[in-house]
C-alpha atoms as a PDB file:
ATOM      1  CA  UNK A   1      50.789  -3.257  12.283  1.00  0.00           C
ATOM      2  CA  UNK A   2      50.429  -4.714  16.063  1.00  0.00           C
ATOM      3  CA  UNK A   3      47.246  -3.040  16.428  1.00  0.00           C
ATOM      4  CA  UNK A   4      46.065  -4.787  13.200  1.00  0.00           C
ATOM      5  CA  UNK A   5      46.971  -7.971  14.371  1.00  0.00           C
ATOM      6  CA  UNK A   6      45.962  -7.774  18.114  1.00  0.00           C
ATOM      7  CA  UNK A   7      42.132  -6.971  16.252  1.00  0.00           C
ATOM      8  CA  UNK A   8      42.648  -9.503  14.124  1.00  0.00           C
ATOM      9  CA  UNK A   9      43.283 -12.009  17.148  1.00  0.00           C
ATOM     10  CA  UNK A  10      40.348 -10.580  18.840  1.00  0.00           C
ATOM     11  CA  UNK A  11      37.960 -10.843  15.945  1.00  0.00           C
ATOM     12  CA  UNK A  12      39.262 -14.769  15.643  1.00  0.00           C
ATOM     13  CA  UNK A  13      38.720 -15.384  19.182  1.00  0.00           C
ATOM     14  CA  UNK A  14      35.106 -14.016  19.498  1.00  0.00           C
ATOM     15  CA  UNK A  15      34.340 -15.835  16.536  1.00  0.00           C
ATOM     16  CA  UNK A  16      35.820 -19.451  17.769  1.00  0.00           C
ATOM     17  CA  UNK A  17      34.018 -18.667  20.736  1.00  0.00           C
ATOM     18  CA  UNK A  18      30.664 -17.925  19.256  1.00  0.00           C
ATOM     19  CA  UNK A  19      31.204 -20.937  17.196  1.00  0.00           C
ATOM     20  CA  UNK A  20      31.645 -23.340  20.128  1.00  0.00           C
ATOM     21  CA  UNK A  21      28.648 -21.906  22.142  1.00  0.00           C
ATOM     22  CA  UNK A  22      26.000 -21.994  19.182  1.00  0.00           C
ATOM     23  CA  UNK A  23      27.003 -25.975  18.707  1.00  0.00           C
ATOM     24  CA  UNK A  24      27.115 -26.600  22.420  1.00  0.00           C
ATOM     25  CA  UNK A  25      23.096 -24.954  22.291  1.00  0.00           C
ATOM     26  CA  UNK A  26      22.098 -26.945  19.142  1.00  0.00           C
ATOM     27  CA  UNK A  27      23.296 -30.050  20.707  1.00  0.00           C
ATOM     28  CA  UNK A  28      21.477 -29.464  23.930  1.00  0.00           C
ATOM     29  CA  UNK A  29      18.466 -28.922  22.547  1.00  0.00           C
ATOM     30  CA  UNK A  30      18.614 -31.806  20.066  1.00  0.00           C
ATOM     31  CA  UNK A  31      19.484 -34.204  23.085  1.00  0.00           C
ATOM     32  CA  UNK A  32      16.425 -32.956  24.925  1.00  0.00           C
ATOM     33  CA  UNK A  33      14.266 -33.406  21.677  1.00  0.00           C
ATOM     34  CA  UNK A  34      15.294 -36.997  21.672  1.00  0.00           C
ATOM     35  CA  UNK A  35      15.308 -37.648  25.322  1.00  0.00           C
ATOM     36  CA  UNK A  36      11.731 -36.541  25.100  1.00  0.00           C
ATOM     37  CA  UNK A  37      10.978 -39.031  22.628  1.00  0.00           C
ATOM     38  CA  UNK A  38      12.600 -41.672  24.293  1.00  0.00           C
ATOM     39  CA  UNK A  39      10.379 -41.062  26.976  1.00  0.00           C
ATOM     40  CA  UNK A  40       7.036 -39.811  25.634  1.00  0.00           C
ATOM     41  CA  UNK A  41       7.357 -36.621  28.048  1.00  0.00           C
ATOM     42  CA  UNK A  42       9.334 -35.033  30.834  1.00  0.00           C
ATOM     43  CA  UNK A  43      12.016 -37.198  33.149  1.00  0.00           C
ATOM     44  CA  UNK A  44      11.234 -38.851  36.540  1.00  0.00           C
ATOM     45  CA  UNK A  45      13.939 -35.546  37.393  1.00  0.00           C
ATOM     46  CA  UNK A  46      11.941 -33.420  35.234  1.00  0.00           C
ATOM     47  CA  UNK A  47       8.553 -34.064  37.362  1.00  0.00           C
ATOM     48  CA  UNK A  48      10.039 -34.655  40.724  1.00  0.00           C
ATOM     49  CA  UNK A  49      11.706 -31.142  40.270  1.00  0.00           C
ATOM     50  CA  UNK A  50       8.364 -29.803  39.826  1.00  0.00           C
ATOM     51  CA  UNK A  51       6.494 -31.414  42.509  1.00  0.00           C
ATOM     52  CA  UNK A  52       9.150 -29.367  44.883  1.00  0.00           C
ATOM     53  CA  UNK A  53       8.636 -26.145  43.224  1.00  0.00           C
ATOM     54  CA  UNK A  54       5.174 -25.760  42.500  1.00  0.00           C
ATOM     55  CA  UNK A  55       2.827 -24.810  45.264  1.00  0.00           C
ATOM     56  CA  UNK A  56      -0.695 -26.625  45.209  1.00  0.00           C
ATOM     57  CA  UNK A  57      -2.445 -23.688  47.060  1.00  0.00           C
ATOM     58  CA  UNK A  58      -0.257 -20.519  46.631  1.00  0.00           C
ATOM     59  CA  UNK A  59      -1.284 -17.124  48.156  1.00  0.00           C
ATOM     60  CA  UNK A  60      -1.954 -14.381  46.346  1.00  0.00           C
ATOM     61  CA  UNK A  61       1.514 -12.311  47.519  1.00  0.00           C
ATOM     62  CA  UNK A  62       3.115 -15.503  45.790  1.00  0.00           C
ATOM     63  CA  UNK A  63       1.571 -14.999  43.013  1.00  0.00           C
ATOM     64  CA  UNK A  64       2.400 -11.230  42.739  1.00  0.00           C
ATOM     65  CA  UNK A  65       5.945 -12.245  43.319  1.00  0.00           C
ATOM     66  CA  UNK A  66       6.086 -14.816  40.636  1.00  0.00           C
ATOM     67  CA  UNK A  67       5.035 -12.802  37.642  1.00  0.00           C
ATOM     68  CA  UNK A  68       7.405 -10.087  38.863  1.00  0.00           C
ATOM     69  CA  UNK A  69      10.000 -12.341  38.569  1.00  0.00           C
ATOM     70  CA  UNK A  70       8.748 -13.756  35.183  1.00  0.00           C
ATOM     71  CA  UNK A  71       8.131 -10.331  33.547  1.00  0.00           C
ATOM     72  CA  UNK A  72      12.147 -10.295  32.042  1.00  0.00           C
ATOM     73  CA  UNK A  73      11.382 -12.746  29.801  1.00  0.00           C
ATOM     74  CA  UNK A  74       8.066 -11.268  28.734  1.00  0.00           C
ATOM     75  CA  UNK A  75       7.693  -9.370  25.431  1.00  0.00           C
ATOM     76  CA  UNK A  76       6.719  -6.490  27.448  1.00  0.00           C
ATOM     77  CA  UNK A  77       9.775  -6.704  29.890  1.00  0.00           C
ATOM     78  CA  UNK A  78      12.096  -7.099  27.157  1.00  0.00           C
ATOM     79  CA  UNK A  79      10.880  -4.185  25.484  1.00  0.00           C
ATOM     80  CA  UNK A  80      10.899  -2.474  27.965  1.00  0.00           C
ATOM     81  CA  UNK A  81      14.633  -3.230  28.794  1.00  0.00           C
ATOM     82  CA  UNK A  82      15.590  -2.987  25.389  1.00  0.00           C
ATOM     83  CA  UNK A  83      14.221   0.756  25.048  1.00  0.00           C
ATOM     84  CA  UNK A  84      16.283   1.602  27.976  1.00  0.00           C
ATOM     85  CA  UNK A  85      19.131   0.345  27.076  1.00  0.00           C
ATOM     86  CA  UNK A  86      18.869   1.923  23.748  1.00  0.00           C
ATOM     87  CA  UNK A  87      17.763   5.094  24.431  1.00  0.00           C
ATOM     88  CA  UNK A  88      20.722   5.903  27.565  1.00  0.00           C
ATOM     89  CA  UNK A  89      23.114   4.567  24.276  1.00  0.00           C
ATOM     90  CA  UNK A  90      21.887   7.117  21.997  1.00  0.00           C
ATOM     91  CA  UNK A  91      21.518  10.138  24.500  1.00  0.00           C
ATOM     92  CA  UNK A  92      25.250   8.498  26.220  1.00  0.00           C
ATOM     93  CA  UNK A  93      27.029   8.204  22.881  1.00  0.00           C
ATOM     94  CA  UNK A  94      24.817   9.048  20.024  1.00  0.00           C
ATOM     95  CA  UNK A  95      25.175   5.258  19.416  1.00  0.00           C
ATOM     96  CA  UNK A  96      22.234   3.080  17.924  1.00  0.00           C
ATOM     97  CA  UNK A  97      23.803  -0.291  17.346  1.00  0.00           C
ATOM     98  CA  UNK A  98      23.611  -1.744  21.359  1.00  0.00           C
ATOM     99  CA  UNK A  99      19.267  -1.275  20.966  1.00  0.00           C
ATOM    100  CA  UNK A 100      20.134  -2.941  17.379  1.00  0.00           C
ATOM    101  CA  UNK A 101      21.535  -5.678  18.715  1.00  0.00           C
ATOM    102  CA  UNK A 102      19.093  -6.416  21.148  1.00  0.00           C
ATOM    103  CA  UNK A 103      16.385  -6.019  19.330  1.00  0.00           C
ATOM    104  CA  UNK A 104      17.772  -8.389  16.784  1.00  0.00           C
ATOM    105  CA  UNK A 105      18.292 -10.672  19.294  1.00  0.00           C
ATOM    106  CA  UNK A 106      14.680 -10.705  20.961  1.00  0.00           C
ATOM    107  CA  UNK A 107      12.584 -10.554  17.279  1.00  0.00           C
ATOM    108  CA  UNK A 108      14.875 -13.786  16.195  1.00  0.00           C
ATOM    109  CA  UNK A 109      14.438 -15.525  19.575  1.00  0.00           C
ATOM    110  CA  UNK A 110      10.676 -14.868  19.607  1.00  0.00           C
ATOM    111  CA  UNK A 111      10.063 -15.676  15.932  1.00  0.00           C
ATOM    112  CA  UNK A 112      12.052 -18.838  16.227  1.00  0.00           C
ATOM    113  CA  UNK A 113      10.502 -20.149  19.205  1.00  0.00           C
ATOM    114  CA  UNK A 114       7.243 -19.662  17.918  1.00  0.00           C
ATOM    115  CA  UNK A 115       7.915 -21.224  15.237  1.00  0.00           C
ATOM    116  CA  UNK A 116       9.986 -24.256  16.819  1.00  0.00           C
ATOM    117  CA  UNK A 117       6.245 -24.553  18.781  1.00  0.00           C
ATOM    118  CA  UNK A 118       4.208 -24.867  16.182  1.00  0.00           C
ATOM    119  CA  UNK A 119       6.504 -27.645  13.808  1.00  0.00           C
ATOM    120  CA  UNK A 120       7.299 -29.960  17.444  1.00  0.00           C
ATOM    121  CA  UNK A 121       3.504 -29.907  18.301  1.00  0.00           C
ATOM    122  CA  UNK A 122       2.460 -31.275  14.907  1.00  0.00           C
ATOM    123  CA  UNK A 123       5.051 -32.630  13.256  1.00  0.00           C
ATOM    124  CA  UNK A 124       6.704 -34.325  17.112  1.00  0.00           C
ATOM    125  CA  UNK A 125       3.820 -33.915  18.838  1.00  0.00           C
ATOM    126  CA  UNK A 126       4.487 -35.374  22.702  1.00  0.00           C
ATOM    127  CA  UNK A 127       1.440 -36.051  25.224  1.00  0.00           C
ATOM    128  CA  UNK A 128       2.486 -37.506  28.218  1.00  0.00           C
ATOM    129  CA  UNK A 129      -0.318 -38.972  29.876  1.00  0.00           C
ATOM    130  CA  UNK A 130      -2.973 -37.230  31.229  1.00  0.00           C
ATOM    131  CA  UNK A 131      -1.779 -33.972  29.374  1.00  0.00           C
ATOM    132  CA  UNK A 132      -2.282 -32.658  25.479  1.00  0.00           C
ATOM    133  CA  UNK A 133       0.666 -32.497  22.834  1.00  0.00           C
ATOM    134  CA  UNK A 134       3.374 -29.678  24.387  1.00  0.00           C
ATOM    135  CA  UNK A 135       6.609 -28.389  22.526  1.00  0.00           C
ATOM    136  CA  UNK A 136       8.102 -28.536  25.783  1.00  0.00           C
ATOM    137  CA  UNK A 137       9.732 -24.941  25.230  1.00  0.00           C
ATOM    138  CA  UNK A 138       9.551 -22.033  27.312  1.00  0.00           C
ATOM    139  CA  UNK A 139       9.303 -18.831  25.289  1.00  0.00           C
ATOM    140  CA  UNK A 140       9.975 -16.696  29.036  1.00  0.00           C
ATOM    141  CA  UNK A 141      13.442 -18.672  29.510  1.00  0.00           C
ATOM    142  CA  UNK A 142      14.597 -18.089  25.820  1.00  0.00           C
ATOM    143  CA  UNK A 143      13.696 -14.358  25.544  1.00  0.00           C
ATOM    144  CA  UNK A 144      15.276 -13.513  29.206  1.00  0.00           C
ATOM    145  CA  UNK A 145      18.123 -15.381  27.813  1.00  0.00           C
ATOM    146  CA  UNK A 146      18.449 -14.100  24.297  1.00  0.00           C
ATOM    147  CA  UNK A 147      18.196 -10.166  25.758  1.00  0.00           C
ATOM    148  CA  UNK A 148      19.975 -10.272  29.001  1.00  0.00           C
ATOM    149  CA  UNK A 149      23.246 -12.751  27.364  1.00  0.00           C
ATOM    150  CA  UNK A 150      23.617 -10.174  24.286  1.00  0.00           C
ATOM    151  CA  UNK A 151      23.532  -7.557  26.496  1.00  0.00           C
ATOM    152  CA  UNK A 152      26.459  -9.256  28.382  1.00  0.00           C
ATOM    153  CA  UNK A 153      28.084  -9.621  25.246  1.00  0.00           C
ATOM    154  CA  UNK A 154      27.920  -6.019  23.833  1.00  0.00           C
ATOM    155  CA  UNK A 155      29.448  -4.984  27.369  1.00  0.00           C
ATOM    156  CA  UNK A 156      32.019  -7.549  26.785  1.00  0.00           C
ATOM    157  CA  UNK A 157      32.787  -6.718  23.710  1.00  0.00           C
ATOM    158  CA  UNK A 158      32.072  -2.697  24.285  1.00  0.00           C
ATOM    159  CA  UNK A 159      35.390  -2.628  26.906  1.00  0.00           C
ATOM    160  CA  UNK A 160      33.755  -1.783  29.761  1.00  0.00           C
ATOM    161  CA  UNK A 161      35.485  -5.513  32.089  1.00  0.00           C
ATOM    162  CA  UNK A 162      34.742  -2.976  34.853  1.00  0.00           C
ATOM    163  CA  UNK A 163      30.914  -3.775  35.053  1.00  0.00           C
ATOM    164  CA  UNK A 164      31.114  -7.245  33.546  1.00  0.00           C
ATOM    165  CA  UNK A 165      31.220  -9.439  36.227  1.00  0.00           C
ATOM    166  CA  UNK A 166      28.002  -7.349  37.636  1.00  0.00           C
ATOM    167  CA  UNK A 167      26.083  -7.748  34.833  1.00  0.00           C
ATOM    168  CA  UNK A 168      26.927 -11.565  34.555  1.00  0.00           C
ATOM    169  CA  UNK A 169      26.136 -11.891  37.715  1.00  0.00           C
ATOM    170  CA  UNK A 170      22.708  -9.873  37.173  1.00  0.00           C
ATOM    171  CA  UNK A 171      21.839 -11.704  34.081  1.00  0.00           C
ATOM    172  CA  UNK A 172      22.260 -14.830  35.671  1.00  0.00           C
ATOM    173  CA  UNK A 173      20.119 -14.247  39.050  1.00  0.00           C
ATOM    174  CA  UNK A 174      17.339 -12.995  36.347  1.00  0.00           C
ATOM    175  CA  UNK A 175      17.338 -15.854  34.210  1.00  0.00           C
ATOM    176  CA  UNK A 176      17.488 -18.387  37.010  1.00  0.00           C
ATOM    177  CA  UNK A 177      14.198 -15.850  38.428  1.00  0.00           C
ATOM    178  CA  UNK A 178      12.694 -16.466  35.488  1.00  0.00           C
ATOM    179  CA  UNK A 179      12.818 -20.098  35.277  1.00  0.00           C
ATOM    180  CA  UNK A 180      11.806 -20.424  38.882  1.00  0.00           C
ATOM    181  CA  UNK A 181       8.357 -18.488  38.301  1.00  0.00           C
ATOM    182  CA  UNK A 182       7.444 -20.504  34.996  1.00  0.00           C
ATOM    183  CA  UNK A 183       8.390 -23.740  36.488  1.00  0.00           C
ATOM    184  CA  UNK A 184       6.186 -22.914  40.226  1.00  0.00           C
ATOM    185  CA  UNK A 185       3.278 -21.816  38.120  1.00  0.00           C
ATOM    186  CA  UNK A 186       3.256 -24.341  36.601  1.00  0.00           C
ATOM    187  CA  UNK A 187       3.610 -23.811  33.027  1.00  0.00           C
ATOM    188  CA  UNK A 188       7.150 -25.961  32.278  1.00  0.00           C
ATOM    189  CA  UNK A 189       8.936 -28.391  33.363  1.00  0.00           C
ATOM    190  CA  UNK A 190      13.192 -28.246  33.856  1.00  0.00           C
ATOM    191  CA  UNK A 191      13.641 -29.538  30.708  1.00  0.00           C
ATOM    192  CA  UNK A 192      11.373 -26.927  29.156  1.00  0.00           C
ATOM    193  CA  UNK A 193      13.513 -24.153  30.743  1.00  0.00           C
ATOM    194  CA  UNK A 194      16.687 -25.735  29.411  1.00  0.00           C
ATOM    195  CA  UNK A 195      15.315 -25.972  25.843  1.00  0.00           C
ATOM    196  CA  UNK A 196      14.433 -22.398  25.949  1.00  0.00           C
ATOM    197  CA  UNK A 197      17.425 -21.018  27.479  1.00  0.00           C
ATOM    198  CA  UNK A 198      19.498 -23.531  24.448  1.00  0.00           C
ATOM    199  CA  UNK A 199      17.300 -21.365  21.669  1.00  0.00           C
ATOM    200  CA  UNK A 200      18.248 -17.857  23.172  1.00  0.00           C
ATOM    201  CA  UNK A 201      21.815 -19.304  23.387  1.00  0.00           C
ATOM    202  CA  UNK A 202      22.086 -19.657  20.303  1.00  0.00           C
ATOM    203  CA  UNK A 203      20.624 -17.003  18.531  1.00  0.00           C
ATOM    204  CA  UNK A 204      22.999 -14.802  21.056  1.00  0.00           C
ATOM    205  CA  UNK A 205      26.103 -16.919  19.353  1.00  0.00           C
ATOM    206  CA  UNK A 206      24.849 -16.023  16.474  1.00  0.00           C
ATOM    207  CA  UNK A 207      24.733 -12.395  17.001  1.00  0.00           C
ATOM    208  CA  UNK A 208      27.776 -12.067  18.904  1.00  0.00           C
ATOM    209  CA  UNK A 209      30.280 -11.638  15.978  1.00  0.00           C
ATOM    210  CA  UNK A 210      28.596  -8.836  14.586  1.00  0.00           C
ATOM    211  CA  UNK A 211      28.415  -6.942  17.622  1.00  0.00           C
ATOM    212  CA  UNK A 212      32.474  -7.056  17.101  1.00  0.00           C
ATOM    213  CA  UNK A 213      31.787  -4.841  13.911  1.00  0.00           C
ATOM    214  CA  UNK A 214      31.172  -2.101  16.079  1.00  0.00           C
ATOM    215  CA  UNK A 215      35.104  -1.712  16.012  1.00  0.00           C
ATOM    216  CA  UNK A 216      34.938  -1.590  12.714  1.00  0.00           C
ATOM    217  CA  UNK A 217      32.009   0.921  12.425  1.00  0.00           C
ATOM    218  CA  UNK A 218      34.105   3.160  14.724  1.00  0.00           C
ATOM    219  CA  UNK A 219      37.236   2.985  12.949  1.00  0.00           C
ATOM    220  CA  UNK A 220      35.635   4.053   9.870  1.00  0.00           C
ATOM    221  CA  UNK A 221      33.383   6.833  11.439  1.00  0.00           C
ATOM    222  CA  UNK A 222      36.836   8.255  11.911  1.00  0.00           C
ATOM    223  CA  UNK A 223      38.079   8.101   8.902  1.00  0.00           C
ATOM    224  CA  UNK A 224      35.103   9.823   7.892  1.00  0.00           C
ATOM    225  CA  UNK A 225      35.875  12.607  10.543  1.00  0.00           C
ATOM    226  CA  UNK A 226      39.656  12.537   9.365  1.00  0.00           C
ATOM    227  CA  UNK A 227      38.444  12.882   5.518  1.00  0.00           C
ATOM    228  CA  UNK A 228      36.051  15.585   6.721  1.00  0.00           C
ATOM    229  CA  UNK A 229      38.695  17.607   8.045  1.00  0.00           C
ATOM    230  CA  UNK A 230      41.271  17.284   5.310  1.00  0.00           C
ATOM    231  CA  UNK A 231      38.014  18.734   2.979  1.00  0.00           C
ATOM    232  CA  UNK A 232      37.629  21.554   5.223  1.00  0.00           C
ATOM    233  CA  UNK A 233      41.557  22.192   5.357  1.00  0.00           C
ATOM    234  CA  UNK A 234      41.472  22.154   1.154  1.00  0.00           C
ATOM    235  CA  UNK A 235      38.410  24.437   1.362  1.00  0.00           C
ATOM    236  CA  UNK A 236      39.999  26.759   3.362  1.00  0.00           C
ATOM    237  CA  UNK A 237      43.128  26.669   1.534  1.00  0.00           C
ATOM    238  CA  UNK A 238      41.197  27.141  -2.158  1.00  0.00           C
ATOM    239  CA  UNK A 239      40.862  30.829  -1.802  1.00  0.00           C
ATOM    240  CA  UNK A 240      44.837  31.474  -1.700  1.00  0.00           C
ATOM    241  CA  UNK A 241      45.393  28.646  -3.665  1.00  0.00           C
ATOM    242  CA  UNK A 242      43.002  30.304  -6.658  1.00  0.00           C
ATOM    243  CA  UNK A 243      44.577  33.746  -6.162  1.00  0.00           C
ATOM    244  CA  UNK A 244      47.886  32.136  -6.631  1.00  0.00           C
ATOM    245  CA  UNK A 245      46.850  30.737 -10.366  1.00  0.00           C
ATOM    246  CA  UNK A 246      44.925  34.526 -10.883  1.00  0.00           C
ATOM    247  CA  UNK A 247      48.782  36.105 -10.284  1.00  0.00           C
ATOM    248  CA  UNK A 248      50.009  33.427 -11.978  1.00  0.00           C
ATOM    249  CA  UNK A 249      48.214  33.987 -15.217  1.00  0.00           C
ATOM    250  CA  UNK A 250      48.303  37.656 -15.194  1.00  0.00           C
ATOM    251  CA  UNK A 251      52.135  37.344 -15.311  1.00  0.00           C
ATOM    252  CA  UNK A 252      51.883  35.233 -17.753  1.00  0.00           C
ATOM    253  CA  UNK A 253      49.880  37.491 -19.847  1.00  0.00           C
ATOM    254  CA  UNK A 254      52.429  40.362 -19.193  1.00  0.00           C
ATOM    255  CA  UNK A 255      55.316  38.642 -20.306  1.00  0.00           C
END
């Protein structure tokens, strides 16, 4: 019965938790939204930030090094982490829900953002001046986001506290990577990154109370195994079991 109730308590607390992080992303981004139609574009923060980062001339080893550190929060650097993460679970464990998860994660993220694009351009279209209408979103920051923070999660969640605070610390240096490179060539501004990282927030929310159903899935692949071996124990049991009726009925048939 403790066991019971200590899953219970952790099922309640992922779920509170998941809870306050999707509102505290929704919010964000819908305080961005407006603050970008207060203004009719970025912040005086938003383009001073940008005038520091971005390089006017920048050489061509610069330019290697930025889509390097972009290519996380591409579609083919998330797939390409995803696979790998998904294939050492199956050949590791025989397990197929951690590539799941991610993948659920980065199809949602992607589809949402393009979508979130499309409505804010035409139906809030913003054009500061000197520029055309932009959904001031960056689809590199949400991805790297949305695949790197689930992955976090399904350690989390997985038991392995050993290596959390490494891959934290990872995701975190590749996400802030990330938002460097599409800020310095200049493709976004900060409030484009924070938008983006506020949809892949979410969606991970989202997603992380079913990665908790993993327990779940394990505890009844073993009552499978358990069932599986009281069948075999019956099985082996039928032939003296059917020999015993056979005697049985003969002595009945004597007497």
């Amino acid at each position: 019965m403790a066991r019971n109730r200590l899953i219970a308590d952790v099922d309640r607390r992922v779920l509170r938790t998941s809870i306050a992080a999707a509102a505290l992303c929704l919010v964000t981004f819908l305080i961005l939204r407006l603050l970008l139609l207060l203004l009719d574009g970025p912040s005086p923060f938003d383009i001073w930030l940008s005038d520091h980062i971005r390089q006017p001339h920048p050489s061509q080893g610069l330019k290697i090094v930025e889509h390097l550190a972009a290519l996380p929060g591409s579609g083919k650097g998330a797939a390409a982490l995803i696979l790998g993460v998904a294939a050492w679970a199956w050949l590791r464990r025989r397990d197929v829900r951690p590539g799941a998860l991610l993948i659920a994660a980065f199809v949602v993220t992607k589809a949402s953002v393009e979508v979130l694009k499309m409505l804010l351009v035409h139906v809030m279209p913003i054009a500061p001046t000197g520029e055309s209408a932009r959904a001031f979103l960056s689809s590199h920051v949400a991805v790297a986001v949305a695949t790197l923070a689930m992955l976090v999660v399904v350690i989390w969640l997985s038991g392995h506290r050993d290596v959390l605070p490494l891959a934290v610390a990872v995701a975190i240096v590749v996400v802030s990577a990330v938002a460097l490179s599409v800020m310095a060539t200049d493709m976004h501004y900060f409030v484009d990154v924070v938008s983006g990282a506020a949809v892949g927030g979410f969606w991970v929310a989202v997603f992380a109370p079913r990665t908790d159903i993993t327990g779940i899935i394990a505890r009844t692949r073993r009552s499978g195994v358990h069932a599986v071996m009281e069948l075999h124990d019956v099985m082996a049991k039928a032939p003296r079991t059917l020999r015993a009726v056979l005697v049985g009925m003969l002595r009945e048939a004597e007497r």
